[in-house]
PDB file of N, CA and C in Angstrom:
ATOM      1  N   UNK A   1      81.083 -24.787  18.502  1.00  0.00           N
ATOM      2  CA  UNK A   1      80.116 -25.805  18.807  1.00  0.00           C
ATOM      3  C   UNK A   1      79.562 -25.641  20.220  1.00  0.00           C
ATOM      4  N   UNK A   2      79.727 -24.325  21.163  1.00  0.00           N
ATOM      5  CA  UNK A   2      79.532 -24.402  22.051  1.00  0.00           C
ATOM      6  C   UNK A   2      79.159 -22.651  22.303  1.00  0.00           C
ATOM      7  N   UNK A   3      78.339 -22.084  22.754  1.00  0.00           N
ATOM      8  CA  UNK A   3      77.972 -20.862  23.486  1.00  0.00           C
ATOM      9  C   UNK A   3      77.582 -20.884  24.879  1.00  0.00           C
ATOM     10  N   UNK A   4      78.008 -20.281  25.565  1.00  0.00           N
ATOM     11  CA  UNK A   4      77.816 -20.162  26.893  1.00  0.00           C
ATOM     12  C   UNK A   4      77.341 -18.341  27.267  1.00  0.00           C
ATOM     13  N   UNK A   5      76.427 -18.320  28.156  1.00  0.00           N
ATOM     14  CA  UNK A   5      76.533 -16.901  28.609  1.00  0.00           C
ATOM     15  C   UNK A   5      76.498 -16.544  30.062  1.00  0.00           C
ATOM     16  N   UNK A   6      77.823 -15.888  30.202  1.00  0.00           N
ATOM     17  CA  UNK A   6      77.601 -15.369  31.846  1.00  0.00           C
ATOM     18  C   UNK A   6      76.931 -14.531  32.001  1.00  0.00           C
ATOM     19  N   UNK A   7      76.709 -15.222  33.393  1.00  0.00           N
ATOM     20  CA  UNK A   7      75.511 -13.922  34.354  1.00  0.00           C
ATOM     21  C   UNK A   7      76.408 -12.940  35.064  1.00  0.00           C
ATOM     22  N   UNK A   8      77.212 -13.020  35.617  1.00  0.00           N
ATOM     23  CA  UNK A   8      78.036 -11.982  36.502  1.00  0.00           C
ATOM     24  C   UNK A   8      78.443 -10.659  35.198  1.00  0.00           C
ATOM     25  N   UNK A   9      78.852 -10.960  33.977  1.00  0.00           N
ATOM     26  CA  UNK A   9      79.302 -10.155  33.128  1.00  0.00           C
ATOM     27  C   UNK A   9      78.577 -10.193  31.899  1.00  0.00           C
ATOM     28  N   UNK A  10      77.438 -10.759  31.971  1.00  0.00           N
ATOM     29  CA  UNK A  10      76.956 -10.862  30.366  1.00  0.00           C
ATOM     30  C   UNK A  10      77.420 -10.977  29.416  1.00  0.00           C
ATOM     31  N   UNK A  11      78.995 -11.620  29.322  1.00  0.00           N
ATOM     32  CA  UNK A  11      79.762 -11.966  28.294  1.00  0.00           C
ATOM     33  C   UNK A  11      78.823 -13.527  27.722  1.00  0.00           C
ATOM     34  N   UNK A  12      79.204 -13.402  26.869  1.00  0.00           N
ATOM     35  CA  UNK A  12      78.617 -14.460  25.555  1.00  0.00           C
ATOM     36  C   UNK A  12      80.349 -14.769  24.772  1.00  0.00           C
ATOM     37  N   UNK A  13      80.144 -16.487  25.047  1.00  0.00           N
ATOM     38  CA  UNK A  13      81.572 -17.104  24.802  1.00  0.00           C
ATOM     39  C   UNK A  13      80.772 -18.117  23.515  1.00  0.00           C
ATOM     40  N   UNK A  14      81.677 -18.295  22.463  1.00  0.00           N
ATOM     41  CA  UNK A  14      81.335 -19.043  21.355  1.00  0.00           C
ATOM     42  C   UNK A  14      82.413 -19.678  20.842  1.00  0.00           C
ATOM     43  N   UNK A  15      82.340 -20.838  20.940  1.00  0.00           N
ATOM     44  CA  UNK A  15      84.085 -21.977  20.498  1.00  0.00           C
ATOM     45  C   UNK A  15      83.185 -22.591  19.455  1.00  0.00           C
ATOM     46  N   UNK A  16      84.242 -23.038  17.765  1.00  0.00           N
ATOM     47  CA  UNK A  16      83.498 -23.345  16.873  1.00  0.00           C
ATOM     48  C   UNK A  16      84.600 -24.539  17.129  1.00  0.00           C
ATOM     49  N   UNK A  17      84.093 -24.762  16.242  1.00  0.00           N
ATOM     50  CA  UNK A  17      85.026 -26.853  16.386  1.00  0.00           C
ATOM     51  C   UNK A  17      86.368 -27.028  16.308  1.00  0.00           C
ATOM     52  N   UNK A  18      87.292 -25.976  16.445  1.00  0.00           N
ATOM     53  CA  UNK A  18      88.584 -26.221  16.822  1.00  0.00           C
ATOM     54  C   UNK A  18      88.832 -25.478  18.537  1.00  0.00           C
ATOM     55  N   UNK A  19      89.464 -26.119  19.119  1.00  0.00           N
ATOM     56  CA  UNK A  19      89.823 -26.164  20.676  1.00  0.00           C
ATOM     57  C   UNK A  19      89.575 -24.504  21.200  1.00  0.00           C
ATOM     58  N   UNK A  20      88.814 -24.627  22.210  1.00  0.00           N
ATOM     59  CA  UNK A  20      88.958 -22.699  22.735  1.00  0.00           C
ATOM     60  C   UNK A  20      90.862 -22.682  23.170  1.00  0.00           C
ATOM     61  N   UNK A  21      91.379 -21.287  22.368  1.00  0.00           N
ATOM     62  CA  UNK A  21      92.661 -21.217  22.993  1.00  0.00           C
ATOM     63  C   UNK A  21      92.433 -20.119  23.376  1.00  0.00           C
ATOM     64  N   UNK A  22      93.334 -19.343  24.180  1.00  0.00           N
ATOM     65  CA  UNK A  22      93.121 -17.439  23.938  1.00  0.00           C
ATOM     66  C   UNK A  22      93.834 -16.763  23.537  1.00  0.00           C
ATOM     67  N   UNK A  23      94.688 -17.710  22.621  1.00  0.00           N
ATOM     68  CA  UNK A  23      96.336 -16.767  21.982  1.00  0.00           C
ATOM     69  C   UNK A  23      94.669 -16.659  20.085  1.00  0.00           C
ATOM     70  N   UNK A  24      94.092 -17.570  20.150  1.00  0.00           N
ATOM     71  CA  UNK A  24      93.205 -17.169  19.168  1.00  0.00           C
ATOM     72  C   UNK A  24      91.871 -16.524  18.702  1.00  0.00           C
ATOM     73  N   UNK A  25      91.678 -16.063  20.297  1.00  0.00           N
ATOM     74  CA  UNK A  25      90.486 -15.858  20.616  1.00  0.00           C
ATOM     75  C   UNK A  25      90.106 -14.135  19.964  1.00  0.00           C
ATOM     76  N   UNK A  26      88.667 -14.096  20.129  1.00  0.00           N
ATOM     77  CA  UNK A  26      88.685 -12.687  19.359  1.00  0.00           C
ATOM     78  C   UNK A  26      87.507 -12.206  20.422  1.00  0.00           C
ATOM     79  N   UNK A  27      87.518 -10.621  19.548  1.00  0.00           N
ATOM     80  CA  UNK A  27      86.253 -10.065  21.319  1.00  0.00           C
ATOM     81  C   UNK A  27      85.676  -9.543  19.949  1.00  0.00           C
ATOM     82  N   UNK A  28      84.569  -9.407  19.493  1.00  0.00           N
ATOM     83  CA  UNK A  28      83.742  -8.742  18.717  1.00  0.00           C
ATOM     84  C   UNK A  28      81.834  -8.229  19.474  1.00  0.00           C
ATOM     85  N   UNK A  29      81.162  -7.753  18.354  1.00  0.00           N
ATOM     86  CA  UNK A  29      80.109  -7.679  18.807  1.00  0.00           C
ATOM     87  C   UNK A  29      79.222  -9.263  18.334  1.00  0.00           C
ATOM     88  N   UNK A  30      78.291  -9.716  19.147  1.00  0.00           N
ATOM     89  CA  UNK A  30      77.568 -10.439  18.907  1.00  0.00           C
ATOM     90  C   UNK A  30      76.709 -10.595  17.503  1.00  0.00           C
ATOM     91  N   UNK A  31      76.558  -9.957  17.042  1.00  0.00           N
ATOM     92  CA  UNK A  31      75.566  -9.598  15.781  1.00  0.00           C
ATOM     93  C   UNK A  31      76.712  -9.993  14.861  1.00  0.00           C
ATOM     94  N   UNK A  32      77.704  -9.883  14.570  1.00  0.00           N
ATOM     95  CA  UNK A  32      78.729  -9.937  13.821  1.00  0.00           C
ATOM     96  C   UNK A  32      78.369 -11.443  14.346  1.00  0.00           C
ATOM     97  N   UNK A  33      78.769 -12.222  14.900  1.00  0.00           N
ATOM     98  CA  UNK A  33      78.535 -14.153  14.611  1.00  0.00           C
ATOM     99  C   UNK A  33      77.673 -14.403  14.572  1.00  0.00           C
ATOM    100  N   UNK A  34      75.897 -13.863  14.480  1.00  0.00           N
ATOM    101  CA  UNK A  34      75.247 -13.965  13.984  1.00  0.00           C
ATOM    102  C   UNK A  34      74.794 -13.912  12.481  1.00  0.00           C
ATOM    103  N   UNK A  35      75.784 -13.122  11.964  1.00  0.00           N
ATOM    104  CA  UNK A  35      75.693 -12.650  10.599  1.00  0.00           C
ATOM    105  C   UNK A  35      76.253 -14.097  10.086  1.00  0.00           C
ATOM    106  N   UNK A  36      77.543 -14.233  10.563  1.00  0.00           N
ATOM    107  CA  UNK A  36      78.285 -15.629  10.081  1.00  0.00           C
ATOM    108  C   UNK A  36      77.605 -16.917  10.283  1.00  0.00           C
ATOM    109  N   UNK A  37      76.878 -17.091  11.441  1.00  0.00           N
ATOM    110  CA  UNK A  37      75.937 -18.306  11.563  1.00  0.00           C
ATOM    111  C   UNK A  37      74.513 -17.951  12.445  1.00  0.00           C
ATOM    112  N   UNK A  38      74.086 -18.075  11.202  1.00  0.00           N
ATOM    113  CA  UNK A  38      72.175 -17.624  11.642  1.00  0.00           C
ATOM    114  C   UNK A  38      71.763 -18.630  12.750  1.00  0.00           C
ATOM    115  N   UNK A  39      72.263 -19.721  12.756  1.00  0.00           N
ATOM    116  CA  UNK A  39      71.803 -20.941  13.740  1.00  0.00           C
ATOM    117  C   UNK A  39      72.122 -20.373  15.467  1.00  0.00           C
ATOM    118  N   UNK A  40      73.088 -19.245  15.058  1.00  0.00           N
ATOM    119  CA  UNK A  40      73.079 -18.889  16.582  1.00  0.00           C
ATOM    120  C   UNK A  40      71.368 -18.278  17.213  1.00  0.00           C
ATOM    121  N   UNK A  41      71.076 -17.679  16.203  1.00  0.00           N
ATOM    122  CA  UNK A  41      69.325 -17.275  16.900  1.00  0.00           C
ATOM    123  C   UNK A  41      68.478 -17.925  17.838  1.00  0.00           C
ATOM    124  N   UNK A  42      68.784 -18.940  17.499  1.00  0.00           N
ATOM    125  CA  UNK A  42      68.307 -20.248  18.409  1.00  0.00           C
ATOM    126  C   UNK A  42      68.627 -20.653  19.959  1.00  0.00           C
ATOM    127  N   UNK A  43      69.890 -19.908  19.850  1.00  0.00           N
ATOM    128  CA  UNK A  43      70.313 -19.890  21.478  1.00  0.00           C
ATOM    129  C   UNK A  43      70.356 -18.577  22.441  1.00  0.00           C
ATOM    130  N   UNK A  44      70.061 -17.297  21.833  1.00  0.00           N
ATOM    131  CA  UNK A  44      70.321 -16.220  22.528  1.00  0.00           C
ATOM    132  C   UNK A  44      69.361 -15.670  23.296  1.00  0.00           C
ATOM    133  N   UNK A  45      68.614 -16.869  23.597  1.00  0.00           N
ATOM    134  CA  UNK A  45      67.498 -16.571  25.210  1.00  0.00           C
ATOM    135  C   UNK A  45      68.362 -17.409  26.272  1.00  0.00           C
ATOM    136  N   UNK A  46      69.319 -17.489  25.902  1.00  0.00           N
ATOM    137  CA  UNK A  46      69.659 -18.430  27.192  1.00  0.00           C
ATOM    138  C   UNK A  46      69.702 -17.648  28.056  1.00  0.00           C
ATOM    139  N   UNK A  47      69.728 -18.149  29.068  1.00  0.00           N
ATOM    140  CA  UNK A  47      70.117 -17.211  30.692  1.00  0.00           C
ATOM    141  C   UNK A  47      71.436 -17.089  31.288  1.00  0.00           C
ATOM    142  N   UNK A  48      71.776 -16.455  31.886  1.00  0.00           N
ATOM    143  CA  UNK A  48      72.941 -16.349  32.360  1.00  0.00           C
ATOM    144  C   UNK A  48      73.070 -17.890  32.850  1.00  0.00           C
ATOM    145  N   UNK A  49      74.506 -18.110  32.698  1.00  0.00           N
ATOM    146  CA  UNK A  49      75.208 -19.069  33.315  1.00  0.00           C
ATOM    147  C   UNK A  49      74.680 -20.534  32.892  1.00  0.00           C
ATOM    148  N   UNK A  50      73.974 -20.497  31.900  1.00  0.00           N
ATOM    149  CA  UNK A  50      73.734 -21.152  30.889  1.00  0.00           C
ATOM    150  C   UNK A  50      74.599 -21.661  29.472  1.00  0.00           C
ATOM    151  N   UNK A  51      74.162 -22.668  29.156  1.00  0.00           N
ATOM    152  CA  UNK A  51      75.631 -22.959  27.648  1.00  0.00           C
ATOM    153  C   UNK A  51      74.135 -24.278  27.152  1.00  0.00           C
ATOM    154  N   UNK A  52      74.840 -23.757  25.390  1.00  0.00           N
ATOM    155  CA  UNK A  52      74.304 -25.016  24.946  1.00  0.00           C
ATOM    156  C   UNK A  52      75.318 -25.483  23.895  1.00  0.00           C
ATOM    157  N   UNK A  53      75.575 -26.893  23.601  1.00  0.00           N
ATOM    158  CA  UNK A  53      76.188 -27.048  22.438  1.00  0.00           C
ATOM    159  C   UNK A  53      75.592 -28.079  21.028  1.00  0.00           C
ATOM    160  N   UNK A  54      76.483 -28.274  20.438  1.00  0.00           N
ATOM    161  CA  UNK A  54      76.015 -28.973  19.098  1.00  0.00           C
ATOM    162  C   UNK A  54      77.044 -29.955  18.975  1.00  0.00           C
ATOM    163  N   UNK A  55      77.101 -31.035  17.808  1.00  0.00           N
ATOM    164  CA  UNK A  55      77.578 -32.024  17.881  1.00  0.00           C
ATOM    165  C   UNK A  55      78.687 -31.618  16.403  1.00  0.00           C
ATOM    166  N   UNK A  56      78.407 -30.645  15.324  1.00  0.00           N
ATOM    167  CA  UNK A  56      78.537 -30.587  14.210  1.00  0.00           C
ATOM    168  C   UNK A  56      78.123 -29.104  13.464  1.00  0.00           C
ATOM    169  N   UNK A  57      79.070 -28.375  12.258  1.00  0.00           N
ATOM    170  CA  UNK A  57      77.924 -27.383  11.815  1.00  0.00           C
ATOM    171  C   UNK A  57      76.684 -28.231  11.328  1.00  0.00           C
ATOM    172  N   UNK A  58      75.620 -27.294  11.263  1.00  0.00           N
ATOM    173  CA  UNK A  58      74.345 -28.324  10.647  1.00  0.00           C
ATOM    174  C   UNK A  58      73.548 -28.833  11.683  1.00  0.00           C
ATOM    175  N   UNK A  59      73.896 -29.414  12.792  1.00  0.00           N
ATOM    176  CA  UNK A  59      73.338 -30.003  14.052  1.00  0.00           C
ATOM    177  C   UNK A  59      72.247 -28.998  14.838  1.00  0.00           C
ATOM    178  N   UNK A  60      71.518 -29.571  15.437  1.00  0.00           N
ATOM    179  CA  UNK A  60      70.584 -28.980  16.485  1.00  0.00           C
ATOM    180  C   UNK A  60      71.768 -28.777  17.666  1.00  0.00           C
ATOM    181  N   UNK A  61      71.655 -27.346  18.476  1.00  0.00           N
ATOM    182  CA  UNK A  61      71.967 -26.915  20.084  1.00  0.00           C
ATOM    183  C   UNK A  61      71.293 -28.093  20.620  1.00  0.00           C
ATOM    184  N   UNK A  62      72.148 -27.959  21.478  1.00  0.00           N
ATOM    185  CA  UNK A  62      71.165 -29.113  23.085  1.00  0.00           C
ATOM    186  C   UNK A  62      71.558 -27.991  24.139  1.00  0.00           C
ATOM    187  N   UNK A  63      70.955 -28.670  24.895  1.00  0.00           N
ATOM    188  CA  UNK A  63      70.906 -27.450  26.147  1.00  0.00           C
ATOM    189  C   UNK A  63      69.629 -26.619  26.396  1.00  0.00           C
ATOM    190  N   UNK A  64      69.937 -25.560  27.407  1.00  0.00           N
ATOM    191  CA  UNK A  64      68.966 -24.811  27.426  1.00  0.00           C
ATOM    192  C   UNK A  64      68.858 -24.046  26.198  1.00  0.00           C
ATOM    193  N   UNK A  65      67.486 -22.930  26.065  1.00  0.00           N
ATOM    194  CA  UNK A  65      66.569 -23.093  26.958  1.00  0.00           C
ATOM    195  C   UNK A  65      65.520 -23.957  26.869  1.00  0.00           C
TER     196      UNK A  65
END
């Protein structure tokens, strides 16, 4: 429910509606959670150091850009 992208590393962080941990966390390519949720398209102009989130699957991002 939440994407964020850093500027220092251009990492792109994505927590879906259960808690970010990092004993569960995974490193993949981006296109791969795009495949799983098309609604991400909508956020991948963000800018560095930027985040947007949602309330719900189904929901509109808030946030930038």
């Amino acid at each position: 429910m939440l994407v964020s992208h850093d500027a220092a590393d251009g990492i792109w962080r994505l927590v879906g509606a259960s808690d970010a941990d990092s004993s569960t966390g995974r490193i993949g390519h981006l296109h791969h959670a795009v495949d799983e949720d098309q609604t991400l398209i909508d956020v991948l102009d963000l800018a560095g150091r930027s985040s947007a989130a949602r309330a719900g699957v189904g929901q509109l991002w808030t946030g930038p850009p």
